[in-house]
Protein backbone atom coordinates (compact mmCIF):
# COMPACT_ATOMS: atom_id res chain seq x y z
CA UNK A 1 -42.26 -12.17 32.05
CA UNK A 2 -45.16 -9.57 32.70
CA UNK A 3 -45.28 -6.06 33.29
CA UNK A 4 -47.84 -3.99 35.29
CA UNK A 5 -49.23 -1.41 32.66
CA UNK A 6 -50.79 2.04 34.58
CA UNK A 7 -53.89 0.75 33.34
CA UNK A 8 -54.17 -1.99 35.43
CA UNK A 9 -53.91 -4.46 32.75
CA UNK A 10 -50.77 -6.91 32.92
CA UNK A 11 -48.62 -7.29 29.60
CA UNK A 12 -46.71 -10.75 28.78
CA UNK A 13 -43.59 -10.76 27.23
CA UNK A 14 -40.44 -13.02 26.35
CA UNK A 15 -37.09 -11.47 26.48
CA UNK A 16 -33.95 -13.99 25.06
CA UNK A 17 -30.43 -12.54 24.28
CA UNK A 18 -28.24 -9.40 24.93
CA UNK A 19 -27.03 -6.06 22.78
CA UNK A 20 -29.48 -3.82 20.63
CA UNK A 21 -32.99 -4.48 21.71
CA UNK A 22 -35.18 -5.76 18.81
CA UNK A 23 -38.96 -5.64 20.22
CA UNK A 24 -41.62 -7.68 18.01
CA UNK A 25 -45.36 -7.25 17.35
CA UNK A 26 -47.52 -10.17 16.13
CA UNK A 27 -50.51 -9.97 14.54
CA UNK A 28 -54.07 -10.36 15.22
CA UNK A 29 -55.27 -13.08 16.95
CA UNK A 30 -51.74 -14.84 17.04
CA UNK A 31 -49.36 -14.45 20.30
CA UNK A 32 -45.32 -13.76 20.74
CA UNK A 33 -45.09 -17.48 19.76
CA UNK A 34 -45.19 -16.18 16.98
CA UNK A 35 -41.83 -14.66 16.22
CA UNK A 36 -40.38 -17.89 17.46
CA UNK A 37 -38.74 -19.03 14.25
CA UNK A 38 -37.13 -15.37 14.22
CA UNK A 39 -36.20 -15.47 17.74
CA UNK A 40 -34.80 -18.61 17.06
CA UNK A 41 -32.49 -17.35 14.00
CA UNK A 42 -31.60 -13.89 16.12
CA UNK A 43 -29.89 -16.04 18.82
CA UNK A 44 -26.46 -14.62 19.87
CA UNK A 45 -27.20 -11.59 17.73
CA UNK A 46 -29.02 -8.99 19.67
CA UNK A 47 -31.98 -9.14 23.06
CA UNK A 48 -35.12 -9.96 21.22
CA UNK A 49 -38.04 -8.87 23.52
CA UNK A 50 -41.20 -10.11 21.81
CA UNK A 51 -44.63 -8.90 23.58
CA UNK A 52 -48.53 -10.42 23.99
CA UNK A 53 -50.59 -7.49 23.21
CA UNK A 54 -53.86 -6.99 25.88
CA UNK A 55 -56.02 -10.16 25.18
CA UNK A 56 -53.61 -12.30 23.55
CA UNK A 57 -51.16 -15.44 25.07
CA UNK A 58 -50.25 -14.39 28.59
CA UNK A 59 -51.48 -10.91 28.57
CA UNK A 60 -54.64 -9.51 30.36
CA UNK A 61 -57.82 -9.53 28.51
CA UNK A 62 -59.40 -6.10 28.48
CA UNK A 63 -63.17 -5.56 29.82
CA UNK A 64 -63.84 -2.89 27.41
CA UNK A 65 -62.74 -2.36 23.30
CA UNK A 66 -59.46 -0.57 23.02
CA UNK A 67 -58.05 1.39 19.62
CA UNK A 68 -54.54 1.14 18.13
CA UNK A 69 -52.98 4.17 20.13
CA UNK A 70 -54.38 2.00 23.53
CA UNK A 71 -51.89 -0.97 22.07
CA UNK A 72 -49.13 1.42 21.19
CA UNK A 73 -49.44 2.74 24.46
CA UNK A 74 -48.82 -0.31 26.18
CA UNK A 75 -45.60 -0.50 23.93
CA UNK A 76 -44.37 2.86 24.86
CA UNK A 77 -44.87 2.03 28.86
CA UNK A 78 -42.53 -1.03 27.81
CA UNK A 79 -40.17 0.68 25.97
CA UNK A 80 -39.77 3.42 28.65
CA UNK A 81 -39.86 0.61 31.24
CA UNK A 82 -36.78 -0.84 29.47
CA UNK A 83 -34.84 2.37 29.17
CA UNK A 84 -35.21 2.09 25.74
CA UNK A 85 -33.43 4.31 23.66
CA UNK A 86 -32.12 2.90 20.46
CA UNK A 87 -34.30 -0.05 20.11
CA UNK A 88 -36.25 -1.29 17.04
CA UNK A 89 -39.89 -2.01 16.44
CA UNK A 90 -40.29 -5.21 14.36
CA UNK A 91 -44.22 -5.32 13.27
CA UNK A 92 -46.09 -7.84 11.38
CA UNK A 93 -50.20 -7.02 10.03
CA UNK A 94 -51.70 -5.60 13.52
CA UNK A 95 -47.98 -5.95 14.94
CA UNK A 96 -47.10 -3.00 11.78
CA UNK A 97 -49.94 -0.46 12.47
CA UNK A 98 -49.11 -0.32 16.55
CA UNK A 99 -45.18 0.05 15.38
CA UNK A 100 -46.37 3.23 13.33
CA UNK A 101 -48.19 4.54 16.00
CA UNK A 102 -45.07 3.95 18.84
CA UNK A 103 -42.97 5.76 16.55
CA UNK A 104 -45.19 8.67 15.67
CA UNK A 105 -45.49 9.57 19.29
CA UNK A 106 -42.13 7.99 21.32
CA UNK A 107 -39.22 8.27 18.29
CA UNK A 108 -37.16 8.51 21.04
CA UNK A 109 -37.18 5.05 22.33
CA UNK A 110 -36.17 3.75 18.75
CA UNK A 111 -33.35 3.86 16.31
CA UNK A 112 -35.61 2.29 13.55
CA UNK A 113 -38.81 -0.09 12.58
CA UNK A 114 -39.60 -2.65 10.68
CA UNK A 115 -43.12 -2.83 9.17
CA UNK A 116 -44.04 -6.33 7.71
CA UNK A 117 -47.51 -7.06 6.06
CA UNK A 118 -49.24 -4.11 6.67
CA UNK A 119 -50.85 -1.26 5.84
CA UNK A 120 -51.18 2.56 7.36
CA UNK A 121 -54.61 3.76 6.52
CA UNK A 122 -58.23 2.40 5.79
CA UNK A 123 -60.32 2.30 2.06
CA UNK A 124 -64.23 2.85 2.62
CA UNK A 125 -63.93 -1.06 1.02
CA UNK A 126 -61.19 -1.99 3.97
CA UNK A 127 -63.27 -0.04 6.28
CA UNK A 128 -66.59 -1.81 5.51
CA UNK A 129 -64.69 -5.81 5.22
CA UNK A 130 -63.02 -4.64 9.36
CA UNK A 131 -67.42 -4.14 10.30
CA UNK A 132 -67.94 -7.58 8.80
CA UNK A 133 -64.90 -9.32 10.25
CA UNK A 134 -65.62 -7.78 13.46
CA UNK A 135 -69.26 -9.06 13.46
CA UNK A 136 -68.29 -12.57 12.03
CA UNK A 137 -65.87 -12.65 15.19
CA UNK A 138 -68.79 -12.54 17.27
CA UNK A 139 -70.05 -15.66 16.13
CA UNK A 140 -67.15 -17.93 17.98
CA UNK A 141 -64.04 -17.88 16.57
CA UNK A 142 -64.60 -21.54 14.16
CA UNK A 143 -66.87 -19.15 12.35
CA UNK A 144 -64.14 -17.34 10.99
CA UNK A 145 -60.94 -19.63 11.65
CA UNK A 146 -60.67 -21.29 7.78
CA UNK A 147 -61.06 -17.77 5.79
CA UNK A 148 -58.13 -16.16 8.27
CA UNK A 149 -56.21 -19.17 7.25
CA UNK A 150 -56.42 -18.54 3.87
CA UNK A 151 -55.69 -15.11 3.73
CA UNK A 152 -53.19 -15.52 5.73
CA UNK A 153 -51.35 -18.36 3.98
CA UNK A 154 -51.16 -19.07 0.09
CA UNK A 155 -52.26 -22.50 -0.99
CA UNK A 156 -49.09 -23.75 -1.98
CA UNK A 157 -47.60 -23.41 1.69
CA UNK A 158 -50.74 -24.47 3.42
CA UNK A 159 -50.81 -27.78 1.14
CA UNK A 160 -46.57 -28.16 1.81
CA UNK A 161 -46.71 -26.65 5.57
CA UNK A 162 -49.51 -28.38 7.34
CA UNK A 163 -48.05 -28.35 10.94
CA UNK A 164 -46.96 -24.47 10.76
CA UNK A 165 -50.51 -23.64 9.52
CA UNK A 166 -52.22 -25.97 12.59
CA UNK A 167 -50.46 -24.14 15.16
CA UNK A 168 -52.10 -20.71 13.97
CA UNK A 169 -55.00 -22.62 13.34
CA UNK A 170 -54.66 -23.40 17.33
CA UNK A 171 -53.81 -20.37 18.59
CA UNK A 172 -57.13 -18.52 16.77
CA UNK A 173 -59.62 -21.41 18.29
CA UNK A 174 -57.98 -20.70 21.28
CA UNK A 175 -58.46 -16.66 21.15
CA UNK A 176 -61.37 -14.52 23.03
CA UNK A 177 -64.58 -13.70 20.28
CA UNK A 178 -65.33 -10.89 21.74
CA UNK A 179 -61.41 -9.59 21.79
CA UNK A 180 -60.89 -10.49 17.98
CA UNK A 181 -63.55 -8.73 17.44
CA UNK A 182 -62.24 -5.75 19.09
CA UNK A 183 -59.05 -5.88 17.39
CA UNK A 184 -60.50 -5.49 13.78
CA UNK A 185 -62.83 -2.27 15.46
CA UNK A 186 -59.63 -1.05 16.70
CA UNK A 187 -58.08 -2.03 13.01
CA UNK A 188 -61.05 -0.33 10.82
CA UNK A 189 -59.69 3.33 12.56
CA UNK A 190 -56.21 2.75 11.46
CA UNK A 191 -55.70 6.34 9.85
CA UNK A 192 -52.23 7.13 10.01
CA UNK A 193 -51.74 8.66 6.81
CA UNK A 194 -49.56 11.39 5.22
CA UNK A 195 -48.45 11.59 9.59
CA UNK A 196 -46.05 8.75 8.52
CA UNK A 197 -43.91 11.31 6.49
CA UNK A 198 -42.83 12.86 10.57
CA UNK A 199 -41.56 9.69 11.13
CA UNK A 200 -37.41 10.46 10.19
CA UNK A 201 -36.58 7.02 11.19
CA UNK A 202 -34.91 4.14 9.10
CA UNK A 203 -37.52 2.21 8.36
CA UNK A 204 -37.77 -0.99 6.40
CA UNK A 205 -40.91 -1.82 5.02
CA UNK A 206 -41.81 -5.71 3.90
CA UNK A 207 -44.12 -7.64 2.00
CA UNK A 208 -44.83 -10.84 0.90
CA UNK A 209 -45.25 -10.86 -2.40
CA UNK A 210 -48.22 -13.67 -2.46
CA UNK A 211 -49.83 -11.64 0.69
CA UNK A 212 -53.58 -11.89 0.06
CA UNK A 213 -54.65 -9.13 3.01
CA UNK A 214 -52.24 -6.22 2.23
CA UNK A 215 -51.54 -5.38 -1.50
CA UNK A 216 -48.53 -3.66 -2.77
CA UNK A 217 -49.28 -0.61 -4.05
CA UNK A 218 -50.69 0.68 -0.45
CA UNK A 219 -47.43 -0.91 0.85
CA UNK A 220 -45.23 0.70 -1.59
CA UNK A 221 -47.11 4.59 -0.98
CA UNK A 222 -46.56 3.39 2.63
CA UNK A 223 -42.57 3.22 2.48
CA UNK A 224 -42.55 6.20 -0.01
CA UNK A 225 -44.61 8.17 3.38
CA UNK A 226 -41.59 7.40 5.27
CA UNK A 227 -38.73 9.64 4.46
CA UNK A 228 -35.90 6.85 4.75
CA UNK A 229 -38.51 4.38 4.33
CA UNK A 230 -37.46 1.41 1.93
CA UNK A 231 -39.67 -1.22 0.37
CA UNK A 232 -38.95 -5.24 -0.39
CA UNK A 233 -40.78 -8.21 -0.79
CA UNK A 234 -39.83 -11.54 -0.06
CA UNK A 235 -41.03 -13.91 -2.93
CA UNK A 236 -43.27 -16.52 -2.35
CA UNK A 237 -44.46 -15.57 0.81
CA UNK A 238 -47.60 -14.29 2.20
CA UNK A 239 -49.79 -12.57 5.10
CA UNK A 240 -47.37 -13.96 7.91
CA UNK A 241 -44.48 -13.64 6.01
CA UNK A 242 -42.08 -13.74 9.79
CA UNK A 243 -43.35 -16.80 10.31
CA UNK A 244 -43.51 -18.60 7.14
CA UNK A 245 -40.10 -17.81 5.77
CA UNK A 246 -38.43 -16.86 8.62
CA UNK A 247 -34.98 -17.66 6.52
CA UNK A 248 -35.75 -14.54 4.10
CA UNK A 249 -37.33 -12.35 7.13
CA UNK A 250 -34.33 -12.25 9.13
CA UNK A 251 -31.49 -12.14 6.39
CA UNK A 252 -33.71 -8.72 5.31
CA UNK A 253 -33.98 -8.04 9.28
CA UNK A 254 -30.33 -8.67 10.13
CA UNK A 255 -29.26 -6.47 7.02
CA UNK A 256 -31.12 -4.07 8.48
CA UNK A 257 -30.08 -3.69 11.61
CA UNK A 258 -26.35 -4.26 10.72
CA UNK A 259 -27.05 -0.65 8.49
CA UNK A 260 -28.36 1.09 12.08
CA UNK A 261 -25.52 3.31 13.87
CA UNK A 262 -24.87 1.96 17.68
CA UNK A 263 -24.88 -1.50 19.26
């Protein structure tokens, strides 16, 4: 399905199910394929409405850089767009900073988020590695493909999980340069800071615990930010935790939302 954002850009989405609306964020580079093996697992439980953000799968590709509130935006037109008023925000690396930004300006849409493999502010050393990505990306996207990977995924899984890894693998060769580049401009402002303590939501934040790209302890201050924020990691996993134990991800999602008042 697509919406037609007031900017002019169209958004793709896939909507599957009925009852609470669960609305999921990929990361960079990757597409609502992603949540797949989550979608998958969700069946019969609740209306899963996972979303292409500008430039990625079946979205519209942008003419000109855009930050993280420009992606939350589009979020927010969706939400409102679905009457949402209780949903939840699941969000994985990229997928995790929009979600903080959606609830920091529209807690009214949402009756809780999920933040997976993420982070909520910038080091000068994250700050600098987001320039270098960004001018990497440039280069065509084989130039950076293989050290994504491997941040991404911990050796053990890539070595066990070949197929899983190829199909990221696939959807990065297939992604727009000059968009991936973007995102990791848009990702080096990501300065949400102490604002995460106005967010009153329930809020569940998750990590794997092999995740190469977003260390605990700025996970951990991150859920202690968030005044009924609470922090877990799933062991063994890593950057794409969703989508590489999906299993684990939605037993700690489903818990979740079975704690949330409403549908």
């Amino acid at each position: 399905m697509r919406l037609k954002l007031q900017s002019g850009l169209s958004l793709g989405y896939r909507t599957r199910g009925a009852g609470r609306l669960v609305v999921l964020l990929h990361p960079v580079g990757t597409r609502a394929a992603f949540w797949d093996p989550a979608v998958e697992r969700l069946a019969g439980e609740c209306r899963t409405l996972a979303v292409d953000f500008r430039g990625h799968g079946e979205s519209d590709t942008p003419s000109r850089p855009f930050t993280l509130d420009d992606l939350a935006s589009d979020i927010i037109e969706l939400l409102e767009v679905q009457g949402a008023r209780d949903a939840v925000l699941v969000g994985c690396s990229l997928g995790g900073m929009v979600a903080q930004g959606v609830a920091l300006r529209a807690p009214q849409t949402l009756a809780g988020i999920v933040l997976a493999d993420t982070n909520h502010e910038q080091s000068d050393a994250g700050r600098t590695a987001m320039t270098q990505r960004a001018a990497a990306s440039l280069k065509g996207m084989p130039n950076v493909v293989e050290t994504t990977i491997e941040r991404w995924f911990p050796a053990a899984f890539r070595a066990k999980e070949p197929q899983v890894v190829a199909r990221v693998r696939d959807w990065l060769l297939e992604d727009d340069p000059v968009v991936f580049s973007w995102c990791w401009e848009a990702i080096r402002g990501l300065a949400y800071g102490d604002a995460l303590s106005r967010i009153a939501l329930p809020a569940l934040v998750l990590r794997g615990a092999e995740d190469a790209a977003s260390a605990r302890e700025p996970m951990q201050a991150m859920a202690k930010l968030l005044p009924r924020g609470r922090f877990v990691e799933i062991p063994g996993a890593g950057h794409a935790a969703p989508y590489e134990q999906p299993d684990a991800f939605v037993a700690l999602l489903r818990e979740f939302l079975k704690s949330l008042p409403g549908k």
